[in-house]
Protein backbone atom coordinates (compact mmCIF):
# COMPACT_ATOMS: atom_id res chain seq x y z
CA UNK A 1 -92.17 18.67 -24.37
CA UNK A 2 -90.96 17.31 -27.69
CA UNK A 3 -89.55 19.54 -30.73
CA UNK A 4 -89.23 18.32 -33.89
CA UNK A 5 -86.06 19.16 -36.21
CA UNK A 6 -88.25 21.51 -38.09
CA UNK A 7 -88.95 24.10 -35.00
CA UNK A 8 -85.63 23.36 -33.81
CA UNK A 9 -84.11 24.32 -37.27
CA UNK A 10 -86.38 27.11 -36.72
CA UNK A 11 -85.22 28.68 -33.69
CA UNK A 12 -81.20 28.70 -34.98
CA UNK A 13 -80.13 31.44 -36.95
CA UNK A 14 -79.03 31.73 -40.10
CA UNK A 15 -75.22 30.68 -40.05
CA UNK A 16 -74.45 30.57 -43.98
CA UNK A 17 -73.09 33.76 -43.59
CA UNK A 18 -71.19 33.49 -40.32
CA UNK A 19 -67.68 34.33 -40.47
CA UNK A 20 -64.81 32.44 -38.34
CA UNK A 21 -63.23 34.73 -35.19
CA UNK A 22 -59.92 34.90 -35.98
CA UNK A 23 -57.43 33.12 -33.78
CA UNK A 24 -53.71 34.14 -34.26
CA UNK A 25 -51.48 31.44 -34.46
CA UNK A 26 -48.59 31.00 -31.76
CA UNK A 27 -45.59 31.11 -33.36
CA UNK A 28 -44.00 30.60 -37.32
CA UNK A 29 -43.43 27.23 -35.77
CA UNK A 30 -47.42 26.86 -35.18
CA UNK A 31 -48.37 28.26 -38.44
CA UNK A 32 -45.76 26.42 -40.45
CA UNK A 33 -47.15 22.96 -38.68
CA UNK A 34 -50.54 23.52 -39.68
CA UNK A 35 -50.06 24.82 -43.23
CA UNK A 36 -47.81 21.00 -43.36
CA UNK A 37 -50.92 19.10 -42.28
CA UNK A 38 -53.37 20.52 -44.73
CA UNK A 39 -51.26 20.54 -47.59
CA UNK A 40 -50.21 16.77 -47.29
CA UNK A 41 -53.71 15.65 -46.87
CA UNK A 42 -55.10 17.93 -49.45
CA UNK A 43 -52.62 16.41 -51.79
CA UNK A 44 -52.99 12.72 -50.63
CA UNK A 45 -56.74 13.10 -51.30
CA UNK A 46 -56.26 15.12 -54.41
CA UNK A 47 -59.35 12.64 -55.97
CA UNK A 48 -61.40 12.95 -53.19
CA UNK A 49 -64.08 15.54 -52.66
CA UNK A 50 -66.22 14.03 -49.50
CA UNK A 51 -64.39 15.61 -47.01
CA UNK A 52 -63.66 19.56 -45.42
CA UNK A 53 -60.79 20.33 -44.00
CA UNK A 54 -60.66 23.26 -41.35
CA UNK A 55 -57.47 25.54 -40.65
CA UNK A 56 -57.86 28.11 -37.88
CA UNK A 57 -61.73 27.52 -38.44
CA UNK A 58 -64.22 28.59 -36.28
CA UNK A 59 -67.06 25.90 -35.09
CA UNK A 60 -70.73 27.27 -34.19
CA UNK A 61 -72.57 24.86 -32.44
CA UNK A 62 -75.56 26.29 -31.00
CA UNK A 63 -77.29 29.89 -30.57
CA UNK A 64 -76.54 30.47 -27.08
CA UNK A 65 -72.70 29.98 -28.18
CA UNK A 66 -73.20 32.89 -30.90
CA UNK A 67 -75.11 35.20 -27.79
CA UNK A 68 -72.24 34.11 -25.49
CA UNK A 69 -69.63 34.35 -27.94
CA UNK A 70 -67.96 31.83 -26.76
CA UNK A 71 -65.84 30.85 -29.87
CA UNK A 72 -64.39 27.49 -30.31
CA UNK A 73 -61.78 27.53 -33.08
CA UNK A 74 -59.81 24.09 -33.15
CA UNK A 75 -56.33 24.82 -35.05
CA UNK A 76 -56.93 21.68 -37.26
CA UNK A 77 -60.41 19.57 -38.02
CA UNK A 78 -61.42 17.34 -40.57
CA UNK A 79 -65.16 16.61 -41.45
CA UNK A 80 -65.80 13.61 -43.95
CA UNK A 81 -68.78 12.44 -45.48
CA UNK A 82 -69.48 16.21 -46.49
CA UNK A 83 -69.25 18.12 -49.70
CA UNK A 84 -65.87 20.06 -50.42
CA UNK A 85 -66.41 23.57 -50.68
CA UNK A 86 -65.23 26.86 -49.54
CA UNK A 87 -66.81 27.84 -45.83
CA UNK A 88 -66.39 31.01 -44.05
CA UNK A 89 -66.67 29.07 -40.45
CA UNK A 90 -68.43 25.46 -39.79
CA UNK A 91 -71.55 26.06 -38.63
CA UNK A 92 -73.16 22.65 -36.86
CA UNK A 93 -77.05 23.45 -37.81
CA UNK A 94 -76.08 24.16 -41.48
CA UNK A 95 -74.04 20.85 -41.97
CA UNK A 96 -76.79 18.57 -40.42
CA UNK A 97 -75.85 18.75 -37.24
CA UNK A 98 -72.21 16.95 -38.28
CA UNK A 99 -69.33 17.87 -35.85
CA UNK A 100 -65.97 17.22 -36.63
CA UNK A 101 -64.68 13.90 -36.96
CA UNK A 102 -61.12 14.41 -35.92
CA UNK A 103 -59.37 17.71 -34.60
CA UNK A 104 -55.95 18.32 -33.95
CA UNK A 105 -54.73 20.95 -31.35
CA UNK A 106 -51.24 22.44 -31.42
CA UNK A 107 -50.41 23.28 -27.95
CA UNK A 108 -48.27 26.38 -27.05
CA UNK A 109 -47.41 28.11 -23.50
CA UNK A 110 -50.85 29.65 -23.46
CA UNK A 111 -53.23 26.87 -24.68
CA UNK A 112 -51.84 23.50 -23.73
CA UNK A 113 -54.13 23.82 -20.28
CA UNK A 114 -57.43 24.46 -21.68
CA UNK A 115 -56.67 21.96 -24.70
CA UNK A 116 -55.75 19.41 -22.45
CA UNK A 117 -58.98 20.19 -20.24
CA UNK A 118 -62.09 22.72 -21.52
CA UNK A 119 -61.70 21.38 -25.24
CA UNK A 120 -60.95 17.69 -24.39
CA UNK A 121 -63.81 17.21 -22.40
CA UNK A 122 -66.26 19.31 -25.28
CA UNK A 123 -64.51 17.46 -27.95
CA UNK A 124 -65.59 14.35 -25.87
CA UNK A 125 -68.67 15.05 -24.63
CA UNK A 126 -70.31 17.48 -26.62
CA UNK A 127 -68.78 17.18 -30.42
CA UNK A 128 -68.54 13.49 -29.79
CA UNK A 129 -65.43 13.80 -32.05
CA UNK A 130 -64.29 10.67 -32.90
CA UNK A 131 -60.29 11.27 -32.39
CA UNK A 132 -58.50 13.77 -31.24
CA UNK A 133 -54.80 14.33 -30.93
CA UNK A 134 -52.43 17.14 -29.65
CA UNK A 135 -48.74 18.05 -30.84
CA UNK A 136 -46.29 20.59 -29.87
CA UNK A 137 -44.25 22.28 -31.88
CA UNK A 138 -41.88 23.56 -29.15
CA UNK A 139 -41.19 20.40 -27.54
CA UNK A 140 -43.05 17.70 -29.25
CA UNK A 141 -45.17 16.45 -27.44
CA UNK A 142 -48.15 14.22 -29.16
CA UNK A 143 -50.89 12.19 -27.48
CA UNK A 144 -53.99 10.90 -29.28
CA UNK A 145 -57.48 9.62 -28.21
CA UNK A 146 -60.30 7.91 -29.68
CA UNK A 147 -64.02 7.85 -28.41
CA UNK A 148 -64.71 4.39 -26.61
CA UNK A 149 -68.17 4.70 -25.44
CA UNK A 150 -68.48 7.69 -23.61
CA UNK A 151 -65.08 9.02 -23.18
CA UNK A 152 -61.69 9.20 -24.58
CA UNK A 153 -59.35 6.75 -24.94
CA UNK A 154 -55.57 7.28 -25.12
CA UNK A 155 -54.23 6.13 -28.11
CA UNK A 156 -50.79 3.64 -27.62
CA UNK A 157 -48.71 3.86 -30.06
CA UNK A 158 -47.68 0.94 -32.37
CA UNK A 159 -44.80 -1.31 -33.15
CA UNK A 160 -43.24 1.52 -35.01
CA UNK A 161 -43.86 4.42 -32.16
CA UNK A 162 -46.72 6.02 -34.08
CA UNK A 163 -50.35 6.61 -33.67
CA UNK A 164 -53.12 5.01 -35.85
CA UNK A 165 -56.28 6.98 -37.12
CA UNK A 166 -59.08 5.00 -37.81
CA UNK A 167 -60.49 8.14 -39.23
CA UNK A 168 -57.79 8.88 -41.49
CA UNK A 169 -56.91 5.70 -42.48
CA UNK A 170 -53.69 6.72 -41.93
CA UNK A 171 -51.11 6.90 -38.98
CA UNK A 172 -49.69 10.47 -36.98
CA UNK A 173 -45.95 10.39 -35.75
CA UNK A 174 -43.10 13.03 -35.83
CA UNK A 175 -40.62 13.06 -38.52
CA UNK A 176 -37.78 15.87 -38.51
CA UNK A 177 -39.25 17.69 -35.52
CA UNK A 178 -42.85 18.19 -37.63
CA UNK A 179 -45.76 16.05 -36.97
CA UNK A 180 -46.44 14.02 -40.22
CA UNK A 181 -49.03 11.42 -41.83
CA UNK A 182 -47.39 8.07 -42.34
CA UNK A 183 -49.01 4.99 -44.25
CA UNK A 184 -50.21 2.39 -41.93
CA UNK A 185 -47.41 0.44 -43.21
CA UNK A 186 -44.95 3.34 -41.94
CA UNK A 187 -43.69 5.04 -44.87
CA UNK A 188 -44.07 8.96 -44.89
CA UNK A 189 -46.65 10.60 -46.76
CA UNK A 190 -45.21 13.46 -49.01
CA UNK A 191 -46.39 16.83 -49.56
CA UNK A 192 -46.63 17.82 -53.09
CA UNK A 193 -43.10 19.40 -53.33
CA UNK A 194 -41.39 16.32 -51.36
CA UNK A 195 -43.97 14.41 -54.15
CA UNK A 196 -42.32 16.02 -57.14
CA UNK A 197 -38.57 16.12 -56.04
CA UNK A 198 -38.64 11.74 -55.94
CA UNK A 199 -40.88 11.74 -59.38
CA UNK A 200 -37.64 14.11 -60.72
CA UNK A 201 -35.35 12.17 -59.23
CA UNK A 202 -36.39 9.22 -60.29
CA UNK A 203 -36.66 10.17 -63.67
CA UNK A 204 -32.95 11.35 -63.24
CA UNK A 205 -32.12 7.63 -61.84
CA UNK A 206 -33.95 6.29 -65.14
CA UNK A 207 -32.67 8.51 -67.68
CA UNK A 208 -28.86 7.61 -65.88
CA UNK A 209 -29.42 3.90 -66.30
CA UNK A 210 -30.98 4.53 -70.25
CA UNK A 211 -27.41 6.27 -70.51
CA UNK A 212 -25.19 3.19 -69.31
CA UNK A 213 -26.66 1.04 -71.52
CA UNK A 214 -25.52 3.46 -74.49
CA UNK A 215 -29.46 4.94 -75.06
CA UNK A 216 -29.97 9.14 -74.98
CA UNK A 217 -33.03 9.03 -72.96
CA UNK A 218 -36.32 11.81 -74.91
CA UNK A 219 -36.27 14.91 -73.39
């Protein structure tokens, strides 16, 4: 028998109020890595307000999840195509039945099993997620994939030994033992601090140059 998306909306509950389980992060290393890979993309997309961005964020996907409590909190997931707001969790059946379109997991001693398994194969299968990468912060180790029909893809990496994101428009690769965006032409993309020490030091390279050519640059 048939249901239309009116009794099926009907027989979810109410998730506007659901709040995320928490999920304590590994290690300073862990934390540290995914405070890094909101910030940059926050301030990359400073203009942009299409998008969510979840940290440590609990997904709710169906009711029998909530009676089961089986919680499924990817450490990093970005949604685009949405409205940019504060959420308590990301509840599937209150976002129009959008799952993520990219999640990143950072593996540690007691999750790189089931992230390489059990959430691979619901990323792929159930979320239909359209990439998904891992990274760990102990040893490095990063390895993306990308839907292709019904199942992942591994992602090889490029001429420059990083991975592209069609998703992100943007590029993943490691840079000082941190995994990092990068431009698809390569170049690093900053955080706001790394942002604002170039714009002062380039305003120190300008105002020295002013100087040799015997003008006091305005303060």
């Amino acid at each position: 028998m048939s249901i239309t998306a009116e009794q099926l909306e009907a027989l979810m509950p109410d998730g506007t109020q659901v709040e995320s389980k928490y999920i304590e992060m590994e290690s300073t290393l862990h934390y540290l890595q995914l405070a890094l890979l909101v910030s940059c993309l926050e301030w990359l997309w400073r203009d942009r307000t299409d998008y969510f961005i979840g940290a440590n964020l609990t997904i709710y996907f169906s009711r029998q999840q909530l009676r089961n409590r089986d919680f499924r909190g990817p450490d990093f997931f970005l949604v685009k195509n949405t409205d940019k707001r504060p959420r308590k969790s990301w509840v599937v059946w209150e976002e129009g039945g959008k799952y993520p379109d990219l999640i990143i997991e950072l593996l540690s001693n007691s999750t790189a099993e089931i992230d390489k398994t059990t959430k691979k194969n619901l990323y792929q299968d159930r979320f239909r997620t359209q990439e998904y990468f891992w990274f760990s912060p102990d040893d490095l180790e990063l390895a993306g994939f990308k839907l292709v029909g019904q199942d992942y893809e591994e992602i090889i990496p490029n001429a420059t030994g990083l991975l592209e994101s069609e998703v992100l428009g943007l590029c993943l690769g490691i840079y000082q033992e941190k995994l990092r965006y990068f431009t698809p032409e390569g170049d690093l993309v900053l955080t706001p601090e790394e942002a604002a020490l170039e714009a002062q030091n380039r305003a120190e390279r300008l105002a020295e140059q002013l100087r040799s050519l015997g003008i006091e640059p305005m303060l």
